[in-house]
Protein backbone atom coordinates (compact mmCIF):
# COMPACT_ATOMS: atom_id res chain seq x y z
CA UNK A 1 0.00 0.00 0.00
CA UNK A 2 1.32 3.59 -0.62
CA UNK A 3 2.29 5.41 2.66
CA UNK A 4 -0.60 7.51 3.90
CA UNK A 5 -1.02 9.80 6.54
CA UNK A 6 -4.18 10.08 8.29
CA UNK A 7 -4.49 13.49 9.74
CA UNK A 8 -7.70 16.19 11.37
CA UNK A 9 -8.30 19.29 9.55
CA UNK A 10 -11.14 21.85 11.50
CA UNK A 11 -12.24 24.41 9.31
CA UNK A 12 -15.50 26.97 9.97
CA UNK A 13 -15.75 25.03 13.39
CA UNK A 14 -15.62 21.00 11.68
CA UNK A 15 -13.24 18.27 12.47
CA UNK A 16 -12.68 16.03 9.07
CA UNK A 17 -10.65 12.79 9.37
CA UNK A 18 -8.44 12.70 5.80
CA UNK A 19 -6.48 10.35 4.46
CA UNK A 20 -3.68 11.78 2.25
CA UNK A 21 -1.04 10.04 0.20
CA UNK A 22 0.94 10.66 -3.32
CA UNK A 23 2.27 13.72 -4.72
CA UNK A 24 1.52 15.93 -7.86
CA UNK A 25 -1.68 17.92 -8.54
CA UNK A 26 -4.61 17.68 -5.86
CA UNK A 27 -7.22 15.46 -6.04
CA UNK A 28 -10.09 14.59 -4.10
CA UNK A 29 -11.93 11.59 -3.80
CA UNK A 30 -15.32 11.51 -2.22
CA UNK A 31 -16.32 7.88 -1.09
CA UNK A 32 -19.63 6.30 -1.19
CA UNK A 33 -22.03 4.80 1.42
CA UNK A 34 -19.77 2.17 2.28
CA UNK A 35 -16.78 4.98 3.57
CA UNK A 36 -13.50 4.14 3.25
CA UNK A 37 -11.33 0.85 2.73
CA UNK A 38 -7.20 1.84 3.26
CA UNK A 39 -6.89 -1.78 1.93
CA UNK A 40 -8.53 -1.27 -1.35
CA UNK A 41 -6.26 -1.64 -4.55
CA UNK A 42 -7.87 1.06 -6.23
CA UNK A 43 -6.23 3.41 -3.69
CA UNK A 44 -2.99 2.36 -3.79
CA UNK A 45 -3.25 2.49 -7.65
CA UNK A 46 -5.16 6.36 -7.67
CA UNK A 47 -2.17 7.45 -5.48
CA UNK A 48 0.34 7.34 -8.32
CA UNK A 49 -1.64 10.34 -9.90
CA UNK A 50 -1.26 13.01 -7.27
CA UNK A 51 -1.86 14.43 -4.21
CA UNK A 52 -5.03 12.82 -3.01
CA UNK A 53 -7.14 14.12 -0.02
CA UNK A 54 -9.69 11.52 0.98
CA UNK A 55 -11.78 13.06 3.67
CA UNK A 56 -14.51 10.80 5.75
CA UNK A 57 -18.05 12.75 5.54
CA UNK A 58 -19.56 13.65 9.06
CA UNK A 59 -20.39 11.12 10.55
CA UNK A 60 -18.83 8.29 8.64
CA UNK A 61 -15.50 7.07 9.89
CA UNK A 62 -14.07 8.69 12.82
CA UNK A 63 -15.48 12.17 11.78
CA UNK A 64 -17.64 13.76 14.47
CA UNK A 65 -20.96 14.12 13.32
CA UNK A 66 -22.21 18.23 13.10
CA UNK A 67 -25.39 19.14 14.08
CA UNK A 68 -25.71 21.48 11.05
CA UNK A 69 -24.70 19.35 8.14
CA UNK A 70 -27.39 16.94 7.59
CA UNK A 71 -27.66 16.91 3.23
CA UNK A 72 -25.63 16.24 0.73
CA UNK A 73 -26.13 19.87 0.00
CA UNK A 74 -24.35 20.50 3.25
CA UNK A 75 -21.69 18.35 2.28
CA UNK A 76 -21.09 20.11 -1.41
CA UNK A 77 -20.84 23.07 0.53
CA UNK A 78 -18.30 21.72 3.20
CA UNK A 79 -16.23 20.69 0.34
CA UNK A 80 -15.85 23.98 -1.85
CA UNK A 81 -14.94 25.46 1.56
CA UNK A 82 -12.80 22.68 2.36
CA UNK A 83 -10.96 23.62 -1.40
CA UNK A 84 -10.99 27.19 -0.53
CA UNK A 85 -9.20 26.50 3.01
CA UNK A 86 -6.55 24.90 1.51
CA UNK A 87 -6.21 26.51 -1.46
CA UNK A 88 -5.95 24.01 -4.08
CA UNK A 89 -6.64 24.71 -7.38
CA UNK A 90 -7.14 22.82 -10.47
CA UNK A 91 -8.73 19.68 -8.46
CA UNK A 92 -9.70 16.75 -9.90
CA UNK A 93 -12.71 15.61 -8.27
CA UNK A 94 -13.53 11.68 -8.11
CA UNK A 95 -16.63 10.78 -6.59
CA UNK A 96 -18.12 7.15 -5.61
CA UNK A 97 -21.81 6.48 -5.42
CA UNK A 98 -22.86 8.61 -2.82
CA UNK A 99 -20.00 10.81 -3.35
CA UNK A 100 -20.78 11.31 -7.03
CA UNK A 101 -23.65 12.75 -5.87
CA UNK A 102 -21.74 14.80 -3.43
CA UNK A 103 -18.90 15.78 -5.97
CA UNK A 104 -22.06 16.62 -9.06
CA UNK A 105 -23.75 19.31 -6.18
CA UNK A 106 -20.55 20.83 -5.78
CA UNK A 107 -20.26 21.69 -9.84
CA UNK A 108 -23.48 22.70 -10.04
CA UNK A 109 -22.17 25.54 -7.67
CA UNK A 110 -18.34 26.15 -8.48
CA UNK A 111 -15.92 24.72 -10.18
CA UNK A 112 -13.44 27.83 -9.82
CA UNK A 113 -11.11 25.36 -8.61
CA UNK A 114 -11.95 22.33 -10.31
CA UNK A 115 -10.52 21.11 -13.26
CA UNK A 116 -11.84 17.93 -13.90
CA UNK A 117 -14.87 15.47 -12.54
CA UNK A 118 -14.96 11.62 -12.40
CA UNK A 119 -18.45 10.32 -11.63
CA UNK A 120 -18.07 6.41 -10.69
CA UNK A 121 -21.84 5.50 -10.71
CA UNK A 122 -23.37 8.35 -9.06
CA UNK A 123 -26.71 8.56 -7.56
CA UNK A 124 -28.28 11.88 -6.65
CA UNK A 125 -31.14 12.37 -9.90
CA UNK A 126 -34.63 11.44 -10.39
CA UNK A 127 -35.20 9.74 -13.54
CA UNK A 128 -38.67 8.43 -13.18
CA UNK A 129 -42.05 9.97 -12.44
CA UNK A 130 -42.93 10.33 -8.99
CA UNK A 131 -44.47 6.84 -8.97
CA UNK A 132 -41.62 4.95 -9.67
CA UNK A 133 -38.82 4.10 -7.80
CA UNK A 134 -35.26 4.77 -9.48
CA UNK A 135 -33.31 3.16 -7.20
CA UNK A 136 -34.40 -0.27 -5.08
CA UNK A 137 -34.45 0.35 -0.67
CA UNK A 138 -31.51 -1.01 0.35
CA UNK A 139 -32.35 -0.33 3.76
CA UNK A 140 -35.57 -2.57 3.49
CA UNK A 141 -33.58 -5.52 1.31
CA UNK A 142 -31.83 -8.24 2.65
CA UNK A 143 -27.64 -7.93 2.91
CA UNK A 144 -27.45 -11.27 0.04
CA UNK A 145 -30.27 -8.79 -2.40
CA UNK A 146 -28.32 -5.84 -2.31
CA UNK A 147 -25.29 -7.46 -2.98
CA UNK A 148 -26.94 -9.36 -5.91
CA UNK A 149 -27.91 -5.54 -6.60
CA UNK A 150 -24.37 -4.01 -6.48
CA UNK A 151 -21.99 -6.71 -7.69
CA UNK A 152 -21.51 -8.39 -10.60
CA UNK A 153 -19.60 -11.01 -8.65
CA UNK A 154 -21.36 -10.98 -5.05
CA UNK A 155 -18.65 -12.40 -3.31
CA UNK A 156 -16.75 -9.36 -3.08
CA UNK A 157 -19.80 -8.03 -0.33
CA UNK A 158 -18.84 -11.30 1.71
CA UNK A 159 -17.41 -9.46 5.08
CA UNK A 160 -15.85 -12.07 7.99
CA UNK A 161 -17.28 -9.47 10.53
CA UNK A 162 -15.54 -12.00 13.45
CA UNK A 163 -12.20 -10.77 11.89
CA UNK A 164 -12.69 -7.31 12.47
CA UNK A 165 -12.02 -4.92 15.05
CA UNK A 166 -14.08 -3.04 17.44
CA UNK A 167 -12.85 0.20 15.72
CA UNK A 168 -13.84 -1.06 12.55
CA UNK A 169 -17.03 -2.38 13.38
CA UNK A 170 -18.34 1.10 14.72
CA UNK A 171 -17.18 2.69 11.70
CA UNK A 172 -19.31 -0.02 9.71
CA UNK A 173 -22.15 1.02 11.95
CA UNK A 174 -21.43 4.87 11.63
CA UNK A 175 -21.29 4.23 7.85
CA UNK A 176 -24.86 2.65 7.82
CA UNK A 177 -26.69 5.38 10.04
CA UNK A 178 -24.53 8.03 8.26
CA UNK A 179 -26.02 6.97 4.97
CA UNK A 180 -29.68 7.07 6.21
CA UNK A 181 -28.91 10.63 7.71
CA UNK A 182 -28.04 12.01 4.11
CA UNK A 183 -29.58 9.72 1.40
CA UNK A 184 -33.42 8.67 3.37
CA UNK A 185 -35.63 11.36 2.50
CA UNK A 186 -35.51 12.19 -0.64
CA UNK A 187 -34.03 9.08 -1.23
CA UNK A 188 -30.43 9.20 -2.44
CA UNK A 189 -31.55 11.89 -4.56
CA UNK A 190 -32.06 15.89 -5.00
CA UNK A 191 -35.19 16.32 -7.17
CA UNK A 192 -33.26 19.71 -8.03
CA UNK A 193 -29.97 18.47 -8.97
CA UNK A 194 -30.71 17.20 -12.37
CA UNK A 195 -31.67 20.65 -14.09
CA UNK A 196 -29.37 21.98 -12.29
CA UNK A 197 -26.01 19.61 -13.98
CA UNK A 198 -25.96 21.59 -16.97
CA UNK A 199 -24.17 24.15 -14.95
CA UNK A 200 -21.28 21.93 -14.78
CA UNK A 201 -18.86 23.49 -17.20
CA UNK A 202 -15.98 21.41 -16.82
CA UNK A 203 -14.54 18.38 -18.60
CA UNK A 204 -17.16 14.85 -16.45
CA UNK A 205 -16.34 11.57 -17.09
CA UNK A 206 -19.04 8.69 -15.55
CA UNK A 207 -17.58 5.23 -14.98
CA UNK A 208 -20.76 2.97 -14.82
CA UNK A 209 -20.16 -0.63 -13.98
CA UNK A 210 -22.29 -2.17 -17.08
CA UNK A 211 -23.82 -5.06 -14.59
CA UNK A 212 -25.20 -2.16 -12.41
CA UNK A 213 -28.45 -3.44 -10.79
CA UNK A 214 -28.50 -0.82 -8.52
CA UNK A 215 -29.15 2.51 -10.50
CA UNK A 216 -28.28 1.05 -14.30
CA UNK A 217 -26.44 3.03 -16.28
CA UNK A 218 -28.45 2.80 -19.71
CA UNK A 219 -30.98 4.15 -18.00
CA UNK A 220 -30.06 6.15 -14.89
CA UNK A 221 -26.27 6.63 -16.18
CA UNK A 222 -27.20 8.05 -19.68
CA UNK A 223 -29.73 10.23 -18.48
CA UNK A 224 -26.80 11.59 -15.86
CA UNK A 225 -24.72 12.32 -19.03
CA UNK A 226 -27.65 13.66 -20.94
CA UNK A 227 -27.48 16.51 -18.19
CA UNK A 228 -24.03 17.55 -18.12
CA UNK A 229 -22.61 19.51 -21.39
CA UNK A 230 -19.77 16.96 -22.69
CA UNK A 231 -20.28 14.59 -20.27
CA UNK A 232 -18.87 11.02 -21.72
CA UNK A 233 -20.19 7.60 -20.53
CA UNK A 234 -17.68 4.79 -20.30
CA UNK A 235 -19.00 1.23 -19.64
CA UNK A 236 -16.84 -1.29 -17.20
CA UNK A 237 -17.35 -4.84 -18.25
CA UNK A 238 -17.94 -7.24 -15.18
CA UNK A 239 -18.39 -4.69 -12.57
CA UNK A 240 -22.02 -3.97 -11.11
CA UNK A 241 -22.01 -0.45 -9.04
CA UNK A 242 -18.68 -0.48 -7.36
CA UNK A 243 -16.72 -0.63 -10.80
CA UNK A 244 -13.88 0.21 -8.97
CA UNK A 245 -13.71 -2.44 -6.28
CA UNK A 246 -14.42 -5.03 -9.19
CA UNK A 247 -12.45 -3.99 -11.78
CA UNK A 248 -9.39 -1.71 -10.05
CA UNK A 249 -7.15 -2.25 -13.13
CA UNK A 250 -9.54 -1.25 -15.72
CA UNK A 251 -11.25 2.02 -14.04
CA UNK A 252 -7.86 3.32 -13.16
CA UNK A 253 -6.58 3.00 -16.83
CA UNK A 254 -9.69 4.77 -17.68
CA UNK A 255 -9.12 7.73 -14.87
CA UNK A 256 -5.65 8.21 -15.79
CA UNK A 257 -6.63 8.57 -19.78
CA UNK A 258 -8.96 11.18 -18.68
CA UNK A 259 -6.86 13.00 -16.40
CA UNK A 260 -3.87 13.57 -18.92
CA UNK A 261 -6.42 14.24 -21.75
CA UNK A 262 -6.03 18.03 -23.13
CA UNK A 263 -8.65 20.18 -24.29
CA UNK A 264 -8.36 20.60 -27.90
C-alpha cells in the first residue's frame, strides 16, 4: 500500500478525518455509502496520480458528526470550503456512489477550482415519475439482495465481521446510520440536482459498472450524461455499481486517460 497519513483538519468550526497520500496535482476523492477501505487496490493504484485528499463525511468514519450538516447539499458546501481552506486549485474531483452525488452538487455551484470530474456510478437524480422508484431500498432488502444488486460477482460483499475490530465495526455502523442521515428522504436523490447539472462546465467523465443493478447506467447513467454539457459515458465490463472495487485495473486505466487528456 502507498504510505498515507491520516491526519484532522477543522475548518468553519468541523473536524474532518483525511487520508492523504501521493504527490503531484490535488485530487479529491469523495467515497460512497460504504466509507472508506485503506486496503482497497484502487487506492494504492489512484495514489500514483497526485496528491489525493480523501476526507470521511460527518459522521462516517471517525469524523464527528455536526449538528448542522445533515444533506448532501451541506456536504457540497463543506467541500468547496474545504478547497478554498486549503487553497488548491485545479482539483480533480472523483466521486463514488454517494460521493458522485456529493462531488455533481458541488459543480453545479463552483468549479473555480476544479478542473476535472470523475463520476463512478453516481446517484443523486430522479429519472422516473414520482411513482416509480429509481433506485431499489436497500435499507428494506436483505444484505445477500443488495449485494446481488451491487456486484456483478457478489462475493466481493462477503465481510468475515468476526475478523474485524471493534474500531472497525463502529465505523461499519457509523457508515450505515450516516447513509440514512443524508440519502433517506428524498431518497439518495435531490429532485433539483438534475436541471441543475448543466451548470457543470468542466470536462465529467461517468464510470458505470455495465452489470449495475443498482441505478443502471443505460438508463439512470445516460440520463446523468444527458445533463451535463460533454459529459462522456464509459462502460466497465464485469463490474455492477462499485466498478472500482471489481475492476481496479480497468477504471484506473480509464481515470488516468482522462486525467492527462487536453482540451483541444
Amino acid at each position: 500500500m502507498t504510505k498515507t497519513h491520516t491526519g484532522w483538519y477543522t475548518f468553519h468550526g468541523v473536524q474532518l478525518e483525511i487520508v492523504e497520500c501521493g504527490q503531484g496535482r490535488p485530487i479529491l476523492l469523495l467515497h460512497g455509502e460504504d466509507g472508506i477501505d485503506l486496503q482497497a487496490p484502487f487506492l494504492n493504484l489512484l495514489a500514483s496520480f497526485g496528491q489525493m485528499f480523501i476526507p470521511s463525511h460527518p459522521g462516517f468514519g471517525h469524523s464527528p458528526e455536526v449538528d448542522y450538516i445533515d444533506t448532501v447539499d451541506d456536504l457540497s458546501y463543506l467541500y468547496l470550503d474545504f478547497l478554498a481552506a486549503q487553497n488548491l486549485q485545479d482539483v480533480i474531483i472523483i466521486g463514488l456512489s454517494l460521493g458522485g452525488w456529493i462531488a455533481a452538487e458541488m459543480a453545479v455551484k463552483s468549479t473555480e477550482r476544479i478542473a476535472k470530474l470523475i463520476l463512478v456510478a453516481p446517484v443523486g437524480i430522479k429519472v422516473g415519475d414520482r411513482e416509480t422508484r429509481d433506485i431499489p431500498d436497500i435499507f428494506a432488502l436483505s444484505a445477500n439482495e443488495v449485494a446481488r444488486l451491487k456486484y456483478h460477482d457478489p462475493t466481493f460483499a462477503v465481510v468475515d465481521y468476526s475478523k474485524l475490530s471493534d474500531d472497525q465495526l463502529t465505523a461499519l455502523a457509523r457508515n450505515r446510520e450516516a447513509t440514512v442521515l443524508y440519502a433517506w428522504e428524498p431518497y439518495f436523490h435531490n429532485p433539483k440536482l438534475q436541471r441543475r447539472l448543466r451548470r457543470i462546465d468542466v470536462p465529467t467523465l461517468l464510470l458505470w459498472g455495465a452489470n449495475d443493478q443498482f441505478v443502471t447506467p443505460r438508463y439512470y447513467g445516460a440520463a446523468y450524461r444527458d445533463a451535463i454539457p460533454g459529459a462522456r459515458l464509459e462502460m466497465i465490463d464485469r463490474a455492477g455499481h462499485l466498478p472500482h472495487i471489481e475492476q481496479p485495473v480497468t477504471v484506473i486505466e480509464k481515470i488516468r486517460m482522462f486525467i492527462e487528456e487536453r482540451k483541444t
